[in-house]
C-alpha atoms as a PDB file:
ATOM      1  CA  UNK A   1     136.688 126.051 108.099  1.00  0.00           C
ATOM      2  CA  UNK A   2     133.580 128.126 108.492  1.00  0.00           C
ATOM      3  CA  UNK A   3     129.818 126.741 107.732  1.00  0.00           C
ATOM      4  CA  UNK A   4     126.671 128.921 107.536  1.00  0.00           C
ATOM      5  CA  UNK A   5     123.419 127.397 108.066  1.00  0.00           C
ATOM      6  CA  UNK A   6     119.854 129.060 108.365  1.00  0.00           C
ATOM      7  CA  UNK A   7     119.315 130.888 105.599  1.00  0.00           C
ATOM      8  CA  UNK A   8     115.674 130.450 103.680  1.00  0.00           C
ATOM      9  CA  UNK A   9     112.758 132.311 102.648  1.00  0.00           C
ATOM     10  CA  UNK A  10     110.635 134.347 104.953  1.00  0.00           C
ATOM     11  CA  UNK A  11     108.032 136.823 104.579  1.00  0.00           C
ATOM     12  CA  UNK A  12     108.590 140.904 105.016  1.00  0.00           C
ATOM     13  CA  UNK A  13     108.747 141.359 108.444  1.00  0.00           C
ATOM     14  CA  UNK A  14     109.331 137.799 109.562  1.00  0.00           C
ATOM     15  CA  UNK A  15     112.766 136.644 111.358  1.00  0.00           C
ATOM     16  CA  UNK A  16     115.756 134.692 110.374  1.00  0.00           C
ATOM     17  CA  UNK A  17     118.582 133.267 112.422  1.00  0.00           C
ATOM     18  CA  UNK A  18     121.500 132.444 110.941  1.00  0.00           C
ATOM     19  CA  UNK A  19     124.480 130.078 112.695  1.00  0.00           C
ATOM     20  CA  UNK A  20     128.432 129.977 111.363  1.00  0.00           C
ATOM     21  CA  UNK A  21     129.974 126.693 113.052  1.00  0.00           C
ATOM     22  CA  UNK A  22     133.666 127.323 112.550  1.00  0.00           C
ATOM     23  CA  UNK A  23     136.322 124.899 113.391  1.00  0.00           C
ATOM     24  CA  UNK A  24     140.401 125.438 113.287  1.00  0.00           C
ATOM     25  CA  UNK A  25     141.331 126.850 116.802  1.00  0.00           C
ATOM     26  CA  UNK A  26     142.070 130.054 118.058  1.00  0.00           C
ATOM     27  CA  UNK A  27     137.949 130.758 117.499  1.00  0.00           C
ATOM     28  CA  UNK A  28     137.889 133.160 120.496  1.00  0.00           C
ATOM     29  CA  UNK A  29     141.095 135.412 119.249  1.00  0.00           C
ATOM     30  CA  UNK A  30     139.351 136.196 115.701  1.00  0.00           C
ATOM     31  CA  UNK A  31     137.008 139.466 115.134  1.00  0.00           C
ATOM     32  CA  UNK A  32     134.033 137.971 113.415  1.00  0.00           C
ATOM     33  CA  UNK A  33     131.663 139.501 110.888  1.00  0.00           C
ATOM     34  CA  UNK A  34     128.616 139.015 108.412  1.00  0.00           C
ATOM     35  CA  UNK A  35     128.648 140.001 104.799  1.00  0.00           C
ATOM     36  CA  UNK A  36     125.934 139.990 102.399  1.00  0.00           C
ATOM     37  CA  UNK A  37     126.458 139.695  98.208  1.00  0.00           C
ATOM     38  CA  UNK A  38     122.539 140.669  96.620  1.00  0.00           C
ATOM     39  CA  UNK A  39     122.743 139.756  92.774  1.00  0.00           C
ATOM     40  CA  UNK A  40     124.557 141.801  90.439  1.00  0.00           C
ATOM     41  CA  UNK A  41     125.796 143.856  93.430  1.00  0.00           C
ATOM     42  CA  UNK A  42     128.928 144.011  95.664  1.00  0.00           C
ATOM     43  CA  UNK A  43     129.784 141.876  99.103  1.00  0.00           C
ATOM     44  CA  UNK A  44     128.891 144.341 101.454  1.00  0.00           C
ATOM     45  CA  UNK A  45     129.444 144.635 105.265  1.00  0.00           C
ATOM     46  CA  UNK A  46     126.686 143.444 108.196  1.00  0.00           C
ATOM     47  CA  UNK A  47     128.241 143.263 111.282  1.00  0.00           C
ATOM     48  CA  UNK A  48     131.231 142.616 113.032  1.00  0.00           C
ATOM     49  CA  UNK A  49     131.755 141.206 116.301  1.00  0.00           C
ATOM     50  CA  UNK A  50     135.127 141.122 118.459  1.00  0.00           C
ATOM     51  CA  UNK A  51     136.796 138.247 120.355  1.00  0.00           C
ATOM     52  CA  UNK A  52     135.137 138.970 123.762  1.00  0.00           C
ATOM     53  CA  UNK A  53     132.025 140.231 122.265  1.00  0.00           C
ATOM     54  CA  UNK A  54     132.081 143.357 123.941  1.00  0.00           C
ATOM     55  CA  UNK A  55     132.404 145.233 120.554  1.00  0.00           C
ATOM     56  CA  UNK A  56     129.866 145.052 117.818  1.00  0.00           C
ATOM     57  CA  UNK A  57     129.231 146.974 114.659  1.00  0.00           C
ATOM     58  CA  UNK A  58     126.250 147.278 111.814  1.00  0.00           C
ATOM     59  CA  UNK A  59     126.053 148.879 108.767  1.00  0.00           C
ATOM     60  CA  UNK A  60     123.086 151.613 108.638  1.00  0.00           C
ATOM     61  CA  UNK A  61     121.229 149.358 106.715  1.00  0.00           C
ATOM     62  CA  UNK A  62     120.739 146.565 109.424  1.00  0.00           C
ATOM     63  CA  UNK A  63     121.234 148.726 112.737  1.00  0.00           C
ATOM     64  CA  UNK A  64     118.388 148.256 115.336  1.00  0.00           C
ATOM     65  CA  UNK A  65     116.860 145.070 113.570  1.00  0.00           C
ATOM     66  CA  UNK A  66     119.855 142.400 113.223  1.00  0.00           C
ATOM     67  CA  UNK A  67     122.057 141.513 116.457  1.00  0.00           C
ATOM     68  CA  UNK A  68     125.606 139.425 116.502  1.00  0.00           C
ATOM     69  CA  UNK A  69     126.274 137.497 118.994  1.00  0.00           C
ATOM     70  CA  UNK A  70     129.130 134.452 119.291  1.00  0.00           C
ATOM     71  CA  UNK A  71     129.761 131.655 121.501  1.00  0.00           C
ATOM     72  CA  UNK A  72     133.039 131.101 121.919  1.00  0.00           C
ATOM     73  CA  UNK A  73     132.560 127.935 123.850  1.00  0.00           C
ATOM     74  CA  UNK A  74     130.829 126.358 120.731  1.00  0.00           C
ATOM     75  CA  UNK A  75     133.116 128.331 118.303  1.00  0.00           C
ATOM     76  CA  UNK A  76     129.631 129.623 116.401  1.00  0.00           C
ATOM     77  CA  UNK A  77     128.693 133.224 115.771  1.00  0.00           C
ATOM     78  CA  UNK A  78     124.852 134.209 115.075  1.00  0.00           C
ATOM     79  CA  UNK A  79     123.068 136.499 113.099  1.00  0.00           C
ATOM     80  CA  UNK A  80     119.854 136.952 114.430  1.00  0.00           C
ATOM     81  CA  UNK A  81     117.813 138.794 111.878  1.00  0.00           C
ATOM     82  CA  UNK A  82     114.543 140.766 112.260  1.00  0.00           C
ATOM     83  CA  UNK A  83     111.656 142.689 110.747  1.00  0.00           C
ATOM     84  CA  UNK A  84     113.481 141.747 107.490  1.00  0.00           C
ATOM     85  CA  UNK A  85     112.667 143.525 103.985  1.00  0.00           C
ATOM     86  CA  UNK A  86     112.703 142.533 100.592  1.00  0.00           C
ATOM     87  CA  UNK A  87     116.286 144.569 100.375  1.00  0.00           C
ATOM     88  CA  UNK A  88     117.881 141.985 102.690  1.00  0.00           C
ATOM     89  CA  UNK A  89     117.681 139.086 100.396  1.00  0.00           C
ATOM     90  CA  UNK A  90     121.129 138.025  99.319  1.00  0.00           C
ATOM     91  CA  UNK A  91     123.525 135.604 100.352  1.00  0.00           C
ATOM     92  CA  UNK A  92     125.044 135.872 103.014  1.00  0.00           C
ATOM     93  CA  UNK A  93     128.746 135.259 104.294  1.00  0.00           C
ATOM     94  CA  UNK A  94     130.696 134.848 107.744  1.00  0.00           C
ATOM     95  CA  UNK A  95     134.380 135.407 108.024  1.00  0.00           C
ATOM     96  CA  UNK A  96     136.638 135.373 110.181  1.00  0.00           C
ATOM     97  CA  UNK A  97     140.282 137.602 110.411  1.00  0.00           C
ATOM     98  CA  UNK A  98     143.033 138.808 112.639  1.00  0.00           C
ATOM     99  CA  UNK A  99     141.475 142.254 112.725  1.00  0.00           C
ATOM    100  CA  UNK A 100     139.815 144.975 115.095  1.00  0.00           C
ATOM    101  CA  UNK A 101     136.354 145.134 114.857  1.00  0.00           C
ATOM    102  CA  UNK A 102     135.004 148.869 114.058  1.00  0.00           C
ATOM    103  CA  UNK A 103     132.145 150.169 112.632  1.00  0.00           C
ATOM    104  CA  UNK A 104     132.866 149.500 108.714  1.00  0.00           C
ATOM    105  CA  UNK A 105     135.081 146.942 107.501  1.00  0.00           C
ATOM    106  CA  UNK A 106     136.302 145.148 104.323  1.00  0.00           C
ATOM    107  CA  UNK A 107     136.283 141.924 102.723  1.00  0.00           C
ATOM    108  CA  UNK A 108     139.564 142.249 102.664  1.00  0.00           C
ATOM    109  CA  UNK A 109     140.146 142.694 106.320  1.00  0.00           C
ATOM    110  CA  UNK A 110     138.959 139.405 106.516  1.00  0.00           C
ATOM    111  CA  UNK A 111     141.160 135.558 105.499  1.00  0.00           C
ATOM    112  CA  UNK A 112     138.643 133.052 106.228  1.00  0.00           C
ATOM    113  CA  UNK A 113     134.964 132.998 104.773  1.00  0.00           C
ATOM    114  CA  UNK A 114     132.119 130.472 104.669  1.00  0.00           C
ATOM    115  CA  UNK A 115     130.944 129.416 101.422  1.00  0.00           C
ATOM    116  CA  UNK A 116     127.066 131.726 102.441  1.00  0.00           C
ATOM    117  CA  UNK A 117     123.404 130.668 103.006  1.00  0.00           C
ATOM    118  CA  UNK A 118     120.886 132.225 100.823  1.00  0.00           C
ATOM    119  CA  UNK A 119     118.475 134.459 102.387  1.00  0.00           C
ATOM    120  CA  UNK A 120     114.941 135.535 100.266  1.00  0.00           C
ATOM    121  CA  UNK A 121     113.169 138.243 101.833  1.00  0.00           C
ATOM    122  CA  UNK A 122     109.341 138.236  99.904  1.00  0.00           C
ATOM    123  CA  UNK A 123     107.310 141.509  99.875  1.00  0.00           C
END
């Protein structure tokens, strides 16, 4: 059971964080990650985080302004977001999966999603 929250509309440039509250056990054993589904287009990979958070991944697209981070004491994982663009906008989707984390991954690596939070980027 995974729920996003945080999503909204923001300017170009501004900052979004976004929160996935999970809930089901085993939290700190799963590699986590953030996908993204833009209208008309394709889920497509964030990030990825593993169980200890020592390994995390982002697409090319999000490198150097988003960061993962999870706390497996609360069983969340974050998304913090910044200097966001108009291309960001989509919703977006955590999941959870008995996988390793690496630097590009599939939906399909991935058994457990959230049902996404809607993030509007405005020029």
């Amino acid at each position: 059971h995974m729920i996003e929250s945080g999503g909204g509309l923001v300017q170009a440039g501004g900052s979004l964080r976004l929160s996935c509250a999970t809930s089901g056990g085993m939290f700190d054993r799963y590699t986590l990650a953030w996908f993204r589904q833009a209208p008309g287009k394709e889920r497509e990979f964030v990030s990825c985080i593993d169980w200890s958070g020592g390994s995390r991944y982002y697409s090319d697209s999000v490198k150097d302004r988003f960061t993962v981070s999870r706390d497996n004491a609360k069983e969340t994982v974050y998304l913090q977001m910044n200097s966001l663009k108009p291309e960001d906008t989509a919703v977006y989707y955590c999941a959870a999966g008995w996988v390793m984390a690496r630097a590009t991954m599939s939906s399909t690596d991935f058994g457990s999603w959230g049902r996404g939070t809607q993030v509007t980027v405005s020029a």
